[in-house]
C-alpha atoms as a PDB file:
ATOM      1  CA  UNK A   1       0.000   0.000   0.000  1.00  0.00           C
ATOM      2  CA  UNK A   2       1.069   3.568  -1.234  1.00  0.00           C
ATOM      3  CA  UNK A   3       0.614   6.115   0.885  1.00  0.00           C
ATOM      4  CA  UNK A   4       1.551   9.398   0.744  1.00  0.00           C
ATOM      5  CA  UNK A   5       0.430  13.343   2.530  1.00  0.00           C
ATOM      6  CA  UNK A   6       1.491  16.419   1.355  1.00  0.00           C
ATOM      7  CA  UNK A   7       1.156  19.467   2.793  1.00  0.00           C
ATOM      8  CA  UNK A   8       0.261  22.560   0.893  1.00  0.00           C
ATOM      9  CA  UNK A   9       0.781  26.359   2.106  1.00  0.00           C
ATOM     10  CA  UNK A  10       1.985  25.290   5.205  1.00  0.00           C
ATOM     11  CA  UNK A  11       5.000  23.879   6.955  1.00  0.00           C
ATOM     12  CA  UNK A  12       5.115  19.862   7.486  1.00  0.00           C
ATOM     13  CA  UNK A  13       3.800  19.075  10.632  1.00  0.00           C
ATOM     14  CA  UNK A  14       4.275  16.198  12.777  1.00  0.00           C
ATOM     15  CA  UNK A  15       0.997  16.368  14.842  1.00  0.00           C
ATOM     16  CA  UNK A  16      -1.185  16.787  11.830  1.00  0.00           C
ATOM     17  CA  UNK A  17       0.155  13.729   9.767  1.00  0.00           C
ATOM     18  CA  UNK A  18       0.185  11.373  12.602  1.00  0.00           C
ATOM     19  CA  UNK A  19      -2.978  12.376  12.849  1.00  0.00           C
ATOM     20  CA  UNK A  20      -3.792  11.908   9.485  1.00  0.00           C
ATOM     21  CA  UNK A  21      -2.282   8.481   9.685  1.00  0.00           C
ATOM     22  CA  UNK A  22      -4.446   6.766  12.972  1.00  0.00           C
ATOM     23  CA  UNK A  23      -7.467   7.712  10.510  1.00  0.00           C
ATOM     24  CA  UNK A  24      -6.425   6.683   7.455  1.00  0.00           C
ATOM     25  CA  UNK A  25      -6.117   3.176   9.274  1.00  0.00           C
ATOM     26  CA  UNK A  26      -9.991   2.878   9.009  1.00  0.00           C
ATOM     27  CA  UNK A  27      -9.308   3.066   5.370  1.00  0.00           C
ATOM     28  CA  UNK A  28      -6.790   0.833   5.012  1.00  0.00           C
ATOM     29  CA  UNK A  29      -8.740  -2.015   6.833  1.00  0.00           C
ATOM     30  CA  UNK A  30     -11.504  -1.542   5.092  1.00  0.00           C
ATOM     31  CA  UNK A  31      -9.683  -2.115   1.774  1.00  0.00           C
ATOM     32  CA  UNK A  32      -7.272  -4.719   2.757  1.00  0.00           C
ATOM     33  CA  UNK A  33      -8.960  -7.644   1.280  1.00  0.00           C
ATOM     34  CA  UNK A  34      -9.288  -5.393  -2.493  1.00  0.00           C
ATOM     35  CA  UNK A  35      -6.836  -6.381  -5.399  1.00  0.00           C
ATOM     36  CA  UNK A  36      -3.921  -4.364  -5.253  1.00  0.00           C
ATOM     37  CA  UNK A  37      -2.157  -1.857  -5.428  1.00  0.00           C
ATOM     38  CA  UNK A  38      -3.503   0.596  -3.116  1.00  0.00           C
ATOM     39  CA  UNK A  39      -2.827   3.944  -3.510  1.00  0.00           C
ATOM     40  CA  UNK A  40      -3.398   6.950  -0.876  1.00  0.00           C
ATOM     41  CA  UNK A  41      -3.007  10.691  -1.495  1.00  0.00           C
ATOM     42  CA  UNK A  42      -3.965  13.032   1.423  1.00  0.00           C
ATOM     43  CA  UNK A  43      -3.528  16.820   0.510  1.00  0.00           C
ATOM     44  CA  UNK A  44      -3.468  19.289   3.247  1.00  0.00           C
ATOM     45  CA  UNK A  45      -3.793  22.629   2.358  1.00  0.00           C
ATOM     46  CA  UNK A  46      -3.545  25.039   5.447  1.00  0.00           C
ATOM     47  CA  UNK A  47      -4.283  28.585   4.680  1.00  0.00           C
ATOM     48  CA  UNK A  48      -2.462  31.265   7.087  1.00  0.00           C
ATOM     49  CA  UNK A  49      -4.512  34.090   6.053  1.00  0.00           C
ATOM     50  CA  UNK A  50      -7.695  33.417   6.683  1.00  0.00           C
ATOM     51  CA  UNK A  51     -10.025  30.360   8.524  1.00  0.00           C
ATOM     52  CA  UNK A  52     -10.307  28.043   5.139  1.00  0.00           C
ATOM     53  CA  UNK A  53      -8.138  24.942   5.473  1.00  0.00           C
ATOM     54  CA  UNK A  54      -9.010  22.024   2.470  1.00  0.00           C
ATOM     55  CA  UNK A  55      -8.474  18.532   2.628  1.00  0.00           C
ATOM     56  CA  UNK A  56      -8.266  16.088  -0.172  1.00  0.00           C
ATOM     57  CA  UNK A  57      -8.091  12.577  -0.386  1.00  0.00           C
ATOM     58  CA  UNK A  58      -7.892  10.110  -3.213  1.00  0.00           C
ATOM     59  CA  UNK A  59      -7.780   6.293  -3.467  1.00  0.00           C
ATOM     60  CA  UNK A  60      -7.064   4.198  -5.923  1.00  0.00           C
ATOM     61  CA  UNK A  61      -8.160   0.289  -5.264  1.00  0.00           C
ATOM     62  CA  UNK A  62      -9.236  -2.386  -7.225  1.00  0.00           C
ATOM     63  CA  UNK A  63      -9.618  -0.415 -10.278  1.00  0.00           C
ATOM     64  CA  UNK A  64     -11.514   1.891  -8.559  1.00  0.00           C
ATOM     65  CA  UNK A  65     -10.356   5.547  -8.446  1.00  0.00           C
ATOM     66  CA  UNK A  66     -12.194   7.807  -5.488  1.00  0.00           C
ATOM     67  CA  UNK A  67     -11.835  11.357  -4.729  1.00  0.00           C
ATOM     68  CA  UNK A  68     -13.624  13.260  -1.502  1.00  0.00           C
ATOM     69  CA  UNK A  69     -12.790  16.458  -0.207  1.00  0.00           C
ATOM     70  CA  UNK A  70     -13.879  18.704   2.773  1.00  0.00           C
ATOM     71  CA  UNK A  71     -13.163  22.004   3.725  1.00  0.00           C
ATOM     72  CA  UNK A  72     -13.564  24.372   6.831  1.00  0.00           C
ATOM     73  CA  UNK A  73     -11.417  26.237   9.911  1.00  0.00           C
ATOM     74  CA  UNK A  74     -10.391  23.239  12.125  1.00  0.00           C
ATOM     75  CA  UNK A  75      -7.863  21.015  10.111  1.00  0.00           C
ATOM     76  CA  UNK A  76      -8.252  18.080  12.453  1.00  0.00           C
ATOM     77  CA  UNK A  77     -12.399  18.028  11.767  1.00  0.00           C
ATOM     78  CA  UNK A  78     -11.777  18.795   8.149  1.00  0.00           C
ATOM     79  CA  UNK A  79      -9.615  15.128   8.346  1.00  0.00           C
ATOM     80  CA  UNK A  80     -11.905  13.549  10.104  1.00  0.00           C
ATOM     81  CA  UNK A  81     -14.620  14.614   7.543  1.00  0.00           C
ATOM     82  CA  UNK A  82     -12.996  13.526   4.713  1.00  0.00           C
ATOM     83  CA  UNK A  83     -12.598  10.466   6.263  1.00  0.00           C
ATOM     84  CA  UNK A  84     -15.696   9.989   6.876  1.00  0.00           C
ATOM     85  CA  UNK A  85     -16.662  10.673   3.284  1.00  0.00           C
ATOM     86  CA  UNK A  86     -14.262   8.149   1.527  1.00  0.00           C
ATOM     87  CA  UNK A  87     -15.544   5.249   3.804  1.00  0.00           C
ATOM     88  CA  UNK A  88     -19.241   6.349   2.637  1.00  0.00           C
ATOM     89  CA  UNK A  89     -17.477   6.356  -1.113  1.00  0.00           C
ATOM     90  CA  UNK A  90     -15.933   2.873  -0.635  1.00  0.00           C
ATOM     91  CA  UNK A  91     -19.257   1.378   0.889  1.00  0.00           C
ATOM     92  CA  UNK A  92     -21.174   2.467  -2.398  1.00  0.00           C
ATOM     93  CA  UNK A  93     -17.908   1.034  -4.635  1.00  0.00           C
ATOM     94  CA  UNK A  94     -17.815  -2.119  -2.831  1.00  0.00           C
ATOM     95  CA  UNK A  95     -21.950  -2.578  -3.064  1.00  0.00           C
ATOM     96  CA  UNK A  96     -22.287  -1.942  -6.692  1.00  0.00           C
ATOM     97  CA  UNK A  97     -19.402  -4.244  -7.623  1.00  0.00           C
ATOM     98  CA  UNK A  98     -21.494  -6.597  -5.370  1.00  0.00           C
ATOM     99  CA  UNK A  99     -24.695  -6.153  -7.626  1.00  0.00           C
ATOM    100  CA  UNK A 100     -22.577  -6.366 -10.360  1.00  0.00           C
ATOM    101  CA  UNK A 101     -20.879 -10.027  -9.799  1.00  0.00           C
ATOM    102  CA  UNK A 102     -24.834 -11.210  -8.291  1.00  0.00           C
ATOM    103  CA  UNK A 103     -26.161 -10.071 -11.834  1.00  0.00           C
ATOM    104  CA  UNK A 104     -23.297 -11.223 -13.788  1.00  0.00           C
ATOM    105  CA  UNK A 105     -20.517  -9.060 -14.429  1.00  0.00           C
ATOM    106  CA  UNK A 106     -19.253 -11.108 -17.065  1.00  0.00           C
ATOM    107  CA  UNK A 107     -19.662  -9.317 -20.840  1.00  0.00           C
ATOM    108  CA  UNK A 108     -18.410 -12.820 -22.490  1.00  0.00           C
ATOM    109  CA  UNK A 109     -20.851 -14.943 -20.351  1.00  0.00           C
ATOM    110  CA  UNK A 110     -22.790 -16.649 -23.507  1.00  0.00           C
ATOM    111  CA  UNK A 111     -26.708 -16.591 -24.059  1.00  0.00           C
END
């Protein structure tokens, strides 16, 4: 698993990322048992001037590409949002792939 946070308009910081990590755990068990590779990207965008700090995160599983972003003025509730979000995101990728192996997923199946 790939996983990598980057931090935009702001100094790295140590608190933030670890953070970042412990929650991004949910996501990684969740997705453990997909086909690989896994891929990660957390962007943290901090803005000094004013109360507007953006979080993106997008994942890459199974041949499944997700994106979810929040945005607001605490960084650590803007994380846990986005969080939040991709799990909801995964749930819905993981239940239609579901519907689509019950009703045959198989365009070569013959008639």
């Amino acid at each position: 698993m790939q996983k990598r946070i980057v931090f935009k308009n702001t100094d790295h910081s140590e608190n933030i990322e670890n953070f970042a990590l412990k929650k991004l755990e949910k996501i990684e068990t969740i997705i453990e048992n997909e086909r690989t590779p896994h891929n990660i990207d957390m962007v943290i965008e901090i803005h000094p001037d004013h109360a507007h700090n953006r979080v993106e995160l997008n994942l890459d599983f199974a041949n499944v590409r997700l994106h979810a972003h929040h945005e607001g003025p605490d960084i650590y509730k803007e994380i846990d949002a986005v969080i939040t979000k991709m799990i909801e995101e995964i749930r819905k990728a993981q239940d239609k792939q579901k519907d689509l192996d019950k009703h045959g997923n198989n365009k070569y199946k013959s008639a």
